[in-house]
C-alpha atoms as a PDB file:
ATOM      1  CA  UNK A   1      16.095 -17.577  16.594  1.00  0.00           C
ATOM      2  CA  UNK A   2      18.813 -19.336  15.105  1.00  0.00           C
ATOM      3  CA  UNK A   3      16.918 -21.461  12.767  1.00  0.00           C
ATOM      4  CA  UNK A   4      15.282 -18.147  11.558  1.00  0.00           C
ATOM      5  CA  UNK A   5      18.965 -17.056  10.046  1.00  0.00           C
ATOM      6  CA  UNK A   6      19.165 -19.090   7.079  1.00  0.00           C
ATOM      7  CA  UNK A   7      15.519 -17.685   5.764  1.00  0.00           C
ATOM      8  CA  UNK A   8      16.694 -14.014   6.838  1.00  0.00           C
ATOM      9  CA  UNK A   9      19.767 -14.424   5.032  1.00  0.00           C
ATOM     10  CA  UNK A  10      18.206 -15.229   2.152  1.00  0.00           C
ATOM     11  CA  UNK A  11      15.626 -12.892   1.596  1.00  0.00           C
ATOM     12  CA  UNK A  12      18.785 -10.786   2.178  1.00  0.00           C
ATOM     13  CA  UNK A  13      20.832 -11.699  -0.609  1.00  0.00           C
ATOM     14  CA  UNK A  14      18.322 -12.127  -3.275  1.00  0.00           C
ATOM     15  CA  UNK A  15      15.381  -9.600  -2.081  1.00  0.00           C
ATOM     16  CA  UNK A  16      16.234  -6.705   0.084  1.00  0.00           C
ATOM     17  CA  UNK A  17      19.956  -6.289  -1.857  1.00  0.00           C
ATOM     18  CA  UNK A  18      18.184  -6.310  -5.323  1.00  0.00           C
ATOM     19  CA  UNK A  19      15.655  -3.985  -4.150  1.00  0.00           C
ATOM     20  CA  UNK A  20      18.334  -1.345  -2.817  1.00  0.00           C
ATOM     21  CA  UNK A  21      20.428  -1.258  -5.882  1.00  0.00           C
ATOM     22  CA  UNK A  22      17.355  -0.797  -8.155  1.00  0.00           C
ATOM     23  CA  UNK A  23      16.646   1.904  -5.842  1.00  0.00           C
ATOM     24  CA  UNK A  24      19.976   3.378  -6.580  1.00  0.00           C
ATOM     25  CA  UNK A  25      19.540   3.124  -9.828  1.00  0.00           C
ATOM     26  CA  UNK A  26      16.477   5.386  -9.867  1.00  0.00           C
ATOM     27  CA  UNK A  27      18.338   8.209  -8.604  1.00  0.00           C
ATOM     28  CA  UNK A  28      21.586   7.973 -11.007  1.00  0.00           C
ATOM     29  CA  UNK A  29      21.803   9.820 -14.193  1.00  0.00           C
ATOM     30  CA  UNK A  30      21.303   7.959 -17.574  1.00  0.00           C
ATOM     31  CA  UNK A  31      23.576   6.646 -20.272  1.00  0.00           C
ATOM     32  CA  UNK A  32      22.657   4.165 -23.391  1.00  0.00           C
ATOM     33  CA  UNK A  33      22.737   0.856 -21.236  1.00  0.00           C
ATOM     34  CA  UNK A  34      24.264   2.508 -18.511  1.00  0.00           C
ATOM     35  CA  UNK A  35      24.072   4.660 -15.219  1.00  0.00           C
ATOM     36  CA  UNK A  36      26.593   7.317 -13.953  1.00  0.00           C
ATOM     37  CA  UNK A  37      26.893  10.456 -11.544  1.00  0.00           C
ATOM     38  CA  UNK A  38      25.696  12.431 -10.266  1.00  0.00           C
ATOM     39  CA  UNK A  39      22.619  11.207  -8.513  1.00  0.00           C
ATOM     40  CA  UNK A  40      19.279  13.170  -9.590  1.00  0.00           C
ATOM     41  CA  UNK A  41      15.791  13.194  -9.238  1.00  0.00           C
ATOM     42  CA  UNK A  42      15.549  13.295 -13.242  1.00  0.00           C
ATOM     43  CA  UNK A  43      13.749   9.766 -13.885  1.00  0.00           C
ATOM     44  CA  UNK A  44      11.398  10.309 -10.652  1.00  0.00           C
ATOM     45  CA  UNK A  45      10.762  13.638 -12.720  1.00  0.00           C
ATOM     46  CA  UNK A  46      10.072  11.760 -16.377  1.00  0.00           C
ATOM     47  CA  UNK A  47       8.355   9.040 -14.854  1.00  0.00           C
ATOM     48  CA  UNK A  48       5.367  10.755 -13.186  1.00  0.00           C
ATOM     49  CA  UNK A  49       5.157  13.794 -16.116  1.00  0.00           C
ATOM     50  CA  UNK A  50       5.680  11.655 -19.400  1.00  0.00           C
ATOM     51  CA  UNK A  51       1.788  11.252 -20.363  1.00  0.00           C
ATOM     52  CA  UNK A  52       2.821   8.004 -22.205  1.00  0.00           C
ATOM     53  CA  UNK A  53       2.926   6.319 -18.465  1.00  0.00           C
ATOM     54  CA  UNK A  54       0.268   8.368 -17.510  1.00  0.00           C
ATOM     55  CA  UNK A  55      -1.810   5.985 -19.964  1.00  0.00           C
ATOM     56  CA  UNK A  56      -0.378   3.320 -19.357  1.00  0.00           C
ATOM     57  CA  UNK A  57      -0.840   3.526 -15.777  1.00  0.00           C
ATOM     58  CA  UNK A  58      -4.653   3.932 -16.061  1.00  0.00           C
ATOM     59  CA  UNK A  59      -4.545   0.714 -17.987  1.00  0.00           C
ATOM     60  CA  UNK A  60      -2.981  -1.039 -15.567  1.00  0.00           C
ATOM     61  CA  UNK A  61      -5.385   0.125 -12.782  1.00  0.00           C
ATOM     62  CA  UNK A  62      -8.274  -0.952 -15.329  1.00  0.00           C
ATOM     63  CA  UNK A  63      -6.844  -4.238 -15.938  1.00  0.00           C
ATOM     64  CA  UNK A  64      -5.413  -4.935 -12.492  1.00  0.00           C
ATOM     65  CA  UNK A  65      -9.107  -3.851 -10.998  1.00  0.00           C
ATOM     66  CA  UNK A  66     -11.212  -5.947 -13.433  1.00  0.00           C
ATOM     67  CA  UNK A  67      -9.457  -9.063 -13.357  1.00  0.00           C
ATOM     68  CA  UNK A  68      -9.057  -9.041  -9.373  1.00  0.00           C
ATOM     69  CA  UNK A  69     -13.034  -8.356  -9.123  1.00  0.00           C
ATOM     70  CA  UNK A  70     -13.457 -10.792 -11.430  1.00  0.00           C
ATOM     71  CA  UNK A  71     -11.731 -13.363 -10.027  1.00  0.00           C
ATOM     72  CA  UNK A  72     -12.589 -12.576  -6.157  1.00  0.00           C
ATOM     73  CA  UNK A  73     -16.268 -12.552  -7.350  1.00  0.00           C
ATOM     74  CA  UNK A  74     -16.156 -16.175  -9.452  1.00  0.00           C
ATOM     75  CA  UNK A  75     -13.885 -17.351  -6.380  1.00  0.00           C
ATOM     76  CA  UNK A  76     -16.275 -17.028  -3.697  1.00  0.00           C
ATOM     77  CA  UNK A  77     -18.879 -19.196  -4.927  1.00  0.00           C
ATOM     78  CA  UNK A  78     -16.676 -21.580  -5.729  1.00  0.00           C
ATOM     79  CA  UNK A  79     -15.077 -21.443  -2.668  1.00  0.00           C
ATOM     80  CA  UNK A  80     -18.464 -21.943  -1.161  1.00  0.00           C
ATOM     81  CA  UNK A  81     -19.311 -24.784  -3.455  1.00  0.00           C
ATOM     82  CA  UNK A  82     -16.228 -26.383  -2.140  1.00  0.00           C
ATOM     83  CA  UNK A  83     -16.277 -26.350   1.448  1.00  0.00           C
ATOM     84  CA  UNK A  84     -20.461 -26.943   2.295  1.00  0.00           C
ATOM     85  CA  UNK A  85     -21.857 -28.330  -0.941  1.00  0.00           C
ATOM     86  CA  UNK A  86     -18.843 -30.372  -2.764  1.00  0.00           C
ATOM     87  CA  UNK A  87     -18.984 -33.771  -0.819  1.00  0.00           C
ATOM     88  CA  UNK A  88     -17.182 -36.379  -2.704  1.00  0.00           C
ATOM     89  CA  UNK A  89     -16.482 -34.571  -5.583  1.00  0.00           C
ATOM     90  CA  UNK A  90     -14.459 -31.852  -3.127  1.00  0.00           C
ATOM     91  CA  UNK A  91     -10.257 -33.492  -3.040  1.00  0.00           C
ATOM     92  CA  UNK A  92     -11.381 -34.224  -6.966  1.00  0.00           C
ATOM     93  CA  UNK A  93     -11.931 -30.881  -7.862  1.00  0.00           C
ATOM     94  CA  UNK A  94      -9.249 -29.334  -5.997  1.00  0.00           C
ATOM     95  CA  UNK A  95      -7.010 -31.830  -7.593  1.00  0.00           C
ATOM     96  CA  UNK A  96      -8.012 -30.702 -10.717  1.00  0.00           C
ATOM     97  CA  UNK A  97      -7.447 -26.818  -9.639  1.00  0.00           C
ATOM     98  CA  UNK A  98      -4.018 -27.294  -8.467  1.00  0.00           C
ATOM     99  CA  UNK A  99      -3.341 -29.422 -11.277  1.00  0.00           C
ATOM    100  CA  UNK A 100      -4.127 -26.589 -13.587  1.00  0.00           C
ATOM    101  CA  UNK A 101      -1.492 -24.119 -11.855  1.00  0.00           C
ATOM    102  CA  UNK A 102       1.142 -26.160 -13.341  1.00  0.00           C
ATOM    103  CA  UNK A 103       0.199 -25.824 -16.726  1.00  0.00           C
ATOM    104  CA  UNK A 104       2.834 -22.954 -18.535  1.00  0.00           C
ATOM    105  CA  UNK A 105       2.425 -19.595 -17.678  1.00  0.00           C
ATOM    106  CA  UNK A 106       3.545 -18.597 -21.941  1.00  0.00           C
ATOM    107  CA  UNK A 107       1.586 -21.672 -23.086  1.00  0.00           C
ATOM    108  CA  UNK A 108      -1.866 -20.473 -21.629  1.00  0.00           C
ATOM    109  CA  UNK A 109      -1.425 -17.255 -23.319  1.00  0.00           C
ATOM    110  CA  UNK A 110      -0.388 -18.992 -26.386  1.00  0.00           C
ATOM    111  CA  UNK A 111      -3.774 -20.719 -26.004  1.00  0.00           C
ATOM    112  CA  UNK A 112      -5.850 -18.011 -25.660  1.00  0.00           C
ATOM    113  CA  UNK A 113      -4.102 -15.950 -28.010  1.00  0.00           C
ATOM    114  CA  UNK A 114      -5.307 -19.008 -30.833  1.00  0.00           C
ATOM    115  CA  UNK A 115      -8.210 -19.055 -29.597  1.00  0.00           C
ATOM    116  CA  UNK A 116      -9.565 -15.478 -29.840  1.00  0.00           C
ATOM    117  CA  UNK A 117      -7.531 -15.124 -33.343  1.00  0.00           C
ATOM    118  CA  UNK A 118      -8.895 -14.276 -36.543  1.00  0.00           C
ATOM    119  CA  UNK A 119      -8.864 -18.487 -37.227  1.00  0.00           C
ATOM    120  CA  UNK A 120      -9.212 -19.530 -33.608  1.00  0.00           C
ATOM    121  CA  UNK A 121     -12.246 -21.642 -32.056  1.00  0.00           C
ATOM    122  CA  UNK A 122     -14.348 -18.501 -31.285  1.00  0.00           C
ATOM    123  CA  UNK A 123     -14.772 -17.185 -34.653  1.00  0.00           C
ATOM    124  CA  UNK A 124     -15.184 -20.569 -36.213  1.00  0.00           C
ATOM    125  CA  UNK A 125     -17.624 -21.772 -33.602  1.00  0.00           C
ATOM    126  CA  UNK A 126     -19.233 -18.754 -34.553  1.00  0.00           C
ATOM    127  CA  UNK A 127     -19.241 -18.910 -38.241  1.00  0.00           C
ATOM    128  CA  UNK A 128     -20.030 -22.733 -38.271  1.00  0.00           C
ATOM    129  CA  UNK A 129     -23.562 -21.476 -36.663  1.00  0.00           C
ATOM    130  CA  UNK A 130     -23.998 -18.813 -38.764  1.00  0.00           C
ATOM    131  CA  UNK A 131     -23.907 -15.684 -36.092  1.00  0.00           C
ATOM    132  CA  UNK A 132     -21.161 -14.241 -38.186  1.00  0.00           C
ATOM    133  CA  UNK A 133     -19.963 -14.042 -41.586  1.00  0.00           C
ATOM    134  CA  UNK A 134     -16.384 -11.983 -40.876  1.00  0.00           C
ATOM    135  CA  UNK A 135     -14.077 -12.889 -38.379  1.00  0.00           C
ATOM    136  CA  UNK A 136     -14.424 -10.817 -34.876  1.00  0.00           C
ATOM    137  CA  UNK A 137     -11.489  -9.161 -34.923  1.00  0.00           C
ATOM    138  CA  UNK A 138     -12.009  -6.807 -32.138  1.00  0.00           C
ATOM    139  CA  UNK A 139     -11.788  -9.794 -29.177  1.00  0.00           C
ATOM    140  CA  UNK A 140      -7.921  -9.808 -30.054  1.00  0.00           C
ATOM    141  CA  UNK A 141      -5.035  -7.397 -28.860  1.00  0.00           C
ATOM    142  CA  UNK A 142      -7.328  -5.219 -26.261  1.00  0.00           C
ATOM    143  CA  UNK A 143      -7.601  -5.211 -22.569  1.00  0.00           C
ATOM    144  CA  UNK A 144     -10.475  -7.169 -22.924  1.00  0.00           C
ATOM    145  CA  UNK A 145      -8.594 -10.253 -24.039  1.00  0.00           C
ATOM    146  CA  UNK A 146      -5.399  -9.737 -21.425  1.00  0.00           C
ATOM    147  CA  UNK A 147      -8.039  -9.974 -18.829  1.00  0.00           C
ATOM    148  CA  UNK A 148      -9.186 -13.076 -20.219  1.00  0.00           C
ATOM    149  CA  UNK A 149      -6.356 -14.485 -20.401  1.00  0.00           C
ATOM    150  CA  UNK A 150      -5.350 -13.033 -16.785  1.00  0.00           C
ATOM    151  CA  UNK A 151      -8.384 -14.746 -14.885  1.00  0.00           C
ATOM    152  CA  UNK A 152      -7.512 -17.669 -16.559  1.00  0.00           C
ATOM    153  CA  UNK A 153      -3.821 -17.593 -14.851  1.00  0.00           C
ATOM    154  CA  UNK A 154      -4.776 -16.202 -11.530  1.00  0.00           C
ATOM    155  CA  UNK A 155      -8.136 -17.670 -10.897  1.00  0.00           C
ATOM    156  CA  UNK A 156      -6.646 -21.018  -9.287  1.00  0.00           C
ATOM    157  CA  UNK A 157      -5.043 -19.133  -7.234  1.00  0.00           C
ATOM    158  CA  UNK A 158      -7.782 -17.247  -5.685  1.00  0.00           C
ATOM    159  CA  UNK A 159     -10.088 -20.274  -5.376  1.00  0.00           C
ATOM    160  CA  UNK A 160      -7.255 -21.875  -3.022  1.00  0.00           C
ATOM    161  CA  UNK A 161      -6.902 -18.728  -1.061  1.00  0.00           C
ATOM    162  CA  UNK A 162     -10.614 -18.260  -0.650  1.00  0.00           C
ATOM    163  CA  UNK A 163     -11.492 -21.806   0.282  1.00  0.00           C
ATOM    164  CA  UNK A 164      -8.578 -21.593   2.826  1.00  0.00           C
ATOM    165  CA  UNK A 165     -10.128 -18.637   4.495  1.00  0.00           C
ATOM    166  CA  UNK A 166     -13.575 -20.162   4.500  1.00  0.00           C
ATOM    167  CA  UNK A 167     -12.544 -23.527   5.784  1.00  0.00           C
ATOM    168  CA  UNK A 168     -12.846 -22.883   9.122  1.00  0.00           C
ATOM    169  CA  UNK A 169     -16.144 -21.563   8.923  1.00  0.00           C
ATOM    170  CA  UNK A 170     -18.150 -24.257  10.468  1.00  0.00           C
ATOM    171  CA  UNK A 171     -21.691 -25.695   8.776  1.00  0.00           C
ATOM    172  CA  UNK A 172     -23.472 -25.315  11.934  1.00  0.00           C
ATOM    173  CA  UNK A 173     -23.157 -21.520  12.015  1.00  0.00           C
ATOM    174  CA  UNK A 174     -24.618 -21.309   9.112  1.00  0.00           C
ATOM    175  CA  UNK A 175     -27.336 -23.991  10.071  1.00  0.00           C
ATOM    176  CA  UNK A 176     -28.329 -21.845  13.009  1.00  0.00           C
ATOM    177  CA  UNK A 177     -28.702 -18.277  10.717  1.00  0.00           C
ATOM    178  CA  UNK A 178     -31.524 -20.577   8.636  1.00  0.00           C
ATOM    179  CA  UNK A 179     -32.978 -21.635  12.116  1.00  0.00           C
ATOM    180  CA  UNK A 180     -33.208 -18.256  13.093  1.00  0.00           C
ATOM    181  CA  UNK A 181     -35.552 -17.171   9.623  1.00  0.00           C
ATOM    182  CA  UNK A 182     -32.050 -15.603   7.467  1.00  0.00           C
ATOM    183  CA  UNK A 183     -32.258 -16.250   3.804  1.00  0.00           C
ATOM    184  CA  UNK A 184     -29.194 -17.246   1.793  1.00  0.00           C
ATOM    185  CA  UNK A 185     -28.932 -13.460   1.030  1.00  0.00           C
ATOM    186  CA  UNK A 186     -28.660 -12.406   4.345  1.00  0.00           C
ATOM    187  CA  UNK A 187     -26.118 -15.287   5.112  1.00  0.00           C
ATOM    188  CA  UNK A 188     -23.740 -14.138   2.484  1.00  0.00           C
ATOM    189  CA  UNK A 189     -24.242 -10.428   3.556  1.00  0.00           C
ATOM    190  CA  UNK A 190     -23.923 -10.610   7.313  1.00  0.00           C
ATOM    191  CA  UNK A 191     -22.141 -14.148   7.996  1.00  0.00           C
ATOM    192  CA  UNK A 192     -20.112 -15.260   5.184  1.00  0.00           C
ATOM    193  CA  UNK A 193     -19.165 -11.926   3.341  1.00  0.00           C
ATOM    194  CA  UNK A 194     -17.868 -10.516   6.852  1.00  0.00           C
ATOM    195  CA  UNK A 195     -15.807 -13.190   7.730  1.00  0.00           C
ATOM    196  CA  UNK A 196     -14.008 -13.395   4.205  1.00  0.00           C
ATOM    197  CA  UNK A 197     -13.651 -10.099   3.776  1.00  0.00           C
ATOM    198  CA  UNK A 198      -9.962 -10.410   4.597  1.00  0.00           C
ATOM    199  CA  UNK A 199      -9.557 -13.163   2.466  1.00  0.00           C
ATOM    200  CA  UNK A 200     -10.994 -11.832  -0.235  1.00  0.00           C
ATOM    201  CA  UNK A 201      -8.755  -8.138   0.514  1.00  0.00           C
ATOM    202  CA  UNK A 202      -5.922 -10.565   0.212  1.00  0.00           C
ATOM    203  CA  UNK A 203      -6.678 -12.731  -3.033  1.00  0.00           C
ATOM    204  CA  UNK A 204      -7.355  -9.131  -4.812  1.00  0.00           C
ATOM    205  CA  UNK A 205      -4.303  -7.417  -3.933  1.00  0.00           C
ATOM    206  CA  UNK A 206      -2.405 -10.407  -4.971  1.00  0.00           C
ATOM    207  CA  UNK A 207      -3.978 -10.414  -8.252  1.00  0.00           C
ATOM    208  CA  UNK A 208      -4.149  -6.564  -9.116  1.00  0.00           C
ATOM    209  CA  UNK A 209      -0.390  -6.196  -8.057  1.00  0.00           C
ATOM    210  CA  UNK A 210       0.407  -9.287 -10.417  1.00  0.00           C
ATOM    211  CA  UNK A 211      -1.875  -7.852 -13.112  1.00  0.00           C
ATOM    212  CA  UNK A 212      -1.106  -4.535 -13.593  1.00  0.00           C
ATOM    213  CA  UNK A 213       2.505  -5.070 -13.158  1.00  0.00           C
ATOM    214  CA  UNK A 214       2.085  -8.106 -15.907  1.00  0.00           C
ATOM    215  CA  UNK A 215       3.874  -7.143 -18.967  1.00  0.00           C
ATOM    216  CA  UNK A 216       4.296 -10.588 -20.974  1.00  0.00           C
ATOM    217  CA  UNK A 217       0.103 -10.808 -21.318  1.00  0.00           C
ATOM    218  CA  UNK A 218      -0.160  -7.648 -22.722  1.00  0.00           C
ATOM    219  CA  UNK A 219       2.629  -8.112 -24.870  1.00  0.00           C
ATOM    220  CA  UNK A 220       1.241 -11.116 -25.931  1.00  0.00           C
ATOM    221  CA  UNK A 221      -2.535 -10.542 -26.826  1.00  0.00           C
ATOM    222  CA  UNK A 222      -3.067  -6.476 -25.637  1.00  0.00           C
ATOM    223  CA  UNK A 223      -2.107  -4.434 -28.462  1.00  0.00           C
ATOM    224  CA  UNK A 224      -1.324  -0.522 -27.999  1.00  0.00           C
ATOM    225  CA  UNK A 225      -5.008  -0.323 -26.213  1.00  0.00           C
ATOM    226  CA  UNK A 226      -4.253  -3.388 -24.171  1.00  0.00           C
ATOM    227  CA  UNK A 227      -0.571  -2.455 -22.892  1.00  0.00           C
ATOM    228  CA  UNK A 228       0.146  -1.969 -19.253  1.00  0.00           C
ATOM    229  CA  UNK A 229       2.899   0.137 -17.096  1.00  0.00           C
ATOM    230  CA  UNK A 230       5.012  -2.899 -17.016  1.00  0.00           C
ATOM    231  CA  UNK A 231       5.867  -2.622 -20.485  1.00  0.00           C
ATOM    232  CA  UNK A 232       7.063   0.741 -20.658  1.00  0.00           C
ATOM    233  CA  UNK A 233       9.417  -0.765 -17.564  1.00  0.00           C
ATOM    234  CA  UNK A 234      10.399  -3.672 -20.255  1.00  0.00           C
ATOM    235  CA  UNK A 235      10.639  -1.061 -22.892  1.00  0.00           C
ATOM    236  CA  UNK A 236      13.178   0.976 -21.012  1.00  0.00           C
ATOM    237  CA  UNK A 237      15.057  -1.741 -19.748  1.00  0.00           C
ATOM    238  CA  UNK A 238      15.556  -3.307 -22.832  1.00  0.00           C
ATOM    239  CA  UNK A 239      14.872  -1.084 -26.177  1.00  0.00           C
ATOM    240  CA  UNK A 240      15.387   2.364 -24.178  1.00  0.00           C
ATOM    241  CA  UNK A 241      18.670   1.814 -22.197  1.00  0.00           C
ATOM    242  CA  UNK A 242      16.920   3.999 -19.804  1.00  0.00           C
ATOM    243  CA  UNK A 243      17.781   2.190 -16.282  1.00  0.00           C
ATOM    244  CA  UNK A 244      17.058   4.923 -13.868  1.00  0.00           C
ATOM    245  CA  UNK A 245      13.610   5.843 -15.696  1.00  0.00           C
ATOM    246  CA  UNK A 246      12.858   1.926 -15.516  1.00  0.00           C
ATOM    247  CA  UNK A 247      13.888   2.063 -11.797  1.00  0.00           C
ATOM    248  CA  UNK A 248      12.084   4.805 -10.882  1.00  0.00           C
ATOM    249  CA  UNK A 249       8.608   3.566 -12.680  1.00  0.00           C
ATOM    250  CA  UNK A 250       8.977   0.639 -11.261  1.00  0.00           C
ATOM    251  CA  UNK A 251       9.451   1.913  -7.779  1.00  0.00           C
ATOM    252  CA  UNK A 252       6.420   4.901  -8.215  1.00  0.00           C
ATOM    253  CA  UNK A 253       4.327   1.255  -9.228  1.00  0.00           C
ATOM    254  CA  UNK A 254       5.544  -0.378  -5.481  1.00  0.00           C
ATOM    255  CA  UNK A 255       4.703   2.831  -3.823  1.00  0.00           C
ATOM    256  CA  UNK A 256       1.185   2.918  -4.997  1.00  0.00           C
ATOM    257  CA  UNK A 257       0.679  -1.164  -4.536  1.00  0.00           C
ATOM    258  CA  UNK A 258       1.905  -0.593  -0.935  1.00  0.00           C
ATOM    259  CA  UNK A 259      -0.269   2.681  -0.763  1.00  0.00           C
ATOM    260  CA  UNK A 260      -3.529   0.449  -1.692  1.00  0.00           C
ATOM    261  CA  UNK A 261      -2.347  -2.351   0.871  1.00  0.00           C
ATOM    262  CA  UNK A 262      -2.097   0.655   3.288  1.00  0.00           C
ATOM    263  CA  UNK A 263      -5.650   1.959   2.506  1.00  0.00           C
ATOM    264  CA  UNK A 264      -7.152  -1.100   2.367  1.00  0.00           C
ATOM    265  CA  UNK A 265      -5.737  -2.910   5.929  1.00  0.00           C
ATOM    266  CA  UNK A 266      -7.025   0.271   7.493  1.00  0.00           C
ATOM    267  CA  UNK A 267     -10.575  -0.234   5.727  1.00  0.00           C
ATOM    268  CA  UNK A 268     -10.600  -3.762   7.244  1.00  0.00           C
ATOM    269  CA  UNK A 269      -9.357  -2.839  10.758  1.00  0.00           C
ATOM    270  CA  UNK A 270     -12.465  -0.407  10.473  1.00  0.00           C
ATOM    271  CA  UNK A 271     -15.551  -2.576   9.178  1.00  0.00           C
ATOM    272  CA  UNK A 272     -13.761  -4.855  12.099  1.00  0.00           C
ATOM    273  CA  UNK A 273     -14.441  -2.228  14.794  1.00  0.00           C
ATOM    274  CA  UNK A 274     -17.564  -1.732  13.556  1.00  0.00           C
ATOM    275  CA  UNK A 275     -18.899  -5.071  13.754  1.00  0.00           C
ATOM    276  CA  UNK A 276     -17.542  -5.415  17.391  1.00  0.00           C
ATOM    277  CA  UNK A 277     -19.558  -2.124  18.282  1.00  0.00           C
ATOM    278  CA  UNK A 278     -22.550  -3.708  16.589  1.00  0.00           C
ATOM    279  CA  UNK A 279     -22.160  -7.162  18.938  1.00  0.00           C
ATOM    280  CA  UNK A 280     -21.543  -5.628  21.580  1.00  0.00           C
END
């Protein structure tokens, strides 16, 4: 108990204290680069009706949702890979995965960002074998390039967190589905898929909360088609003045993260019922 009050007192201090007076914040009235009296509902109000955020939002929810699938679905098979096919090769190749998480968050967009320019190694690979004579200009400043650049970032990540989860899935429980006539289909489908579905729950809402809430990628390499909800938060923090509107979008954004954690756990606890019904 006592050891546990240096960790409590932390999160405290520099979560649960921060959190509070943001959420103050939200309900105070604006001035330029400052808040006053008397508290209001106003920037709940301008949050949820201005149909700039409404756009932005859907964005987000399109960016946070295909670069989660994406990198839950390229995970899993290399998760798989990693724990009952990678032999030797296995501490190498997670070296080299961990390795990469340390590279700069800014300087991996910077990288993409040359690379799907106008001049970057795409279009000149591309020209040099005669595929195109003009520069692709559309693979710049769109969603489709902050995704990139987003799977990139987060895919480590998810790899980790998968192969963690499937670790302690042992090689002889698969060995006895393929004595008993299952294909590798039918493995995935009612062996492996089942057991990682938490895992994989978990290593998507990680990376849709940190996607859609991103606002340096899109910033960066998304354009005005590519922008997310968590510039308009950077926008009114910083250009706008407009604390209590950034407060409040930010805190409509945590209410719908926690709303898909909600929906989701309770999906889980259900497909886990189900399969006990089924055993039994």
């Amino acid at each position: 108990m006592l050891a546990a009050i240096p960790a409590a007192a932390w999160m405290l201090a520099f979560f649960f204290v921060p959190l509070l007076i943001f959420a103050v914040y939200s309900f105070l009235t604006t001035r330029l680069y400052d808040v006053e009296t008397p508290f209001t509902l106003q920037a709940y109000r301008d949050a949820l009706s201005d149909p700039i955020n409404r756009t932005l939002a859907w964005n987000s929810i399109v960016v946070g949702v295909l670069t989660a699938s994406i990198c839950v679905g390229a995970g899993l098979p290399i998760a798989y890979w990693l724990r009952f096919v990678a032999d030797r090769s296995r501490l190498a190749v997670l070296f080299l995965i961990t390795a990469s998480m340390f590279a700069s968050y800014l300087v991996r967009i910077y990288a993409w960002r040359t690379m799907l320019g106008k001049n970057g190694i795409i279009n000149e690979a591309l020209r040099a074998i005669g595929v195109i004579d003009e520069p692709l200009n559309f693979i710049l400043y769109n969603r489709f390039a902050v995704v990139i650049a987003l799977v990139h970032i987060f895919l480590p990540y998810v790899v980790l967190v998968l192969y963690a989860g499937m670790n302690p899935v042992s090689p002889s429980l698969l060995e006895a589905g393929q004595d008993l006539g299952a294909s590798s289909s039918l493995l995935w489908r009612r062996v492996l898929l089942p057991i990682m579905a938490a895992p994989s729950f978990n290593a998507f809402v990680f990376v849709f909360v940190l996607s859609a809430s991103d606002y340096v990628t899109p910033q960066f390499l998304g354009g005005t088609s590519g922008a997310t909800i968590g510039v308009r938060v950077q926008t009114s923090f910083i250009t706008l003045g407009n604390w209590p509107l950034a407060a409040a979008t930010s805190f409509l954004m945590l209410a719908s993260f926690g709303l898909l954690h909600l929906v989701g756990s309770a999906l889980l606890r259900r497909m886990h019922l189900h399969d006990i019904r089924l055993a039994s």
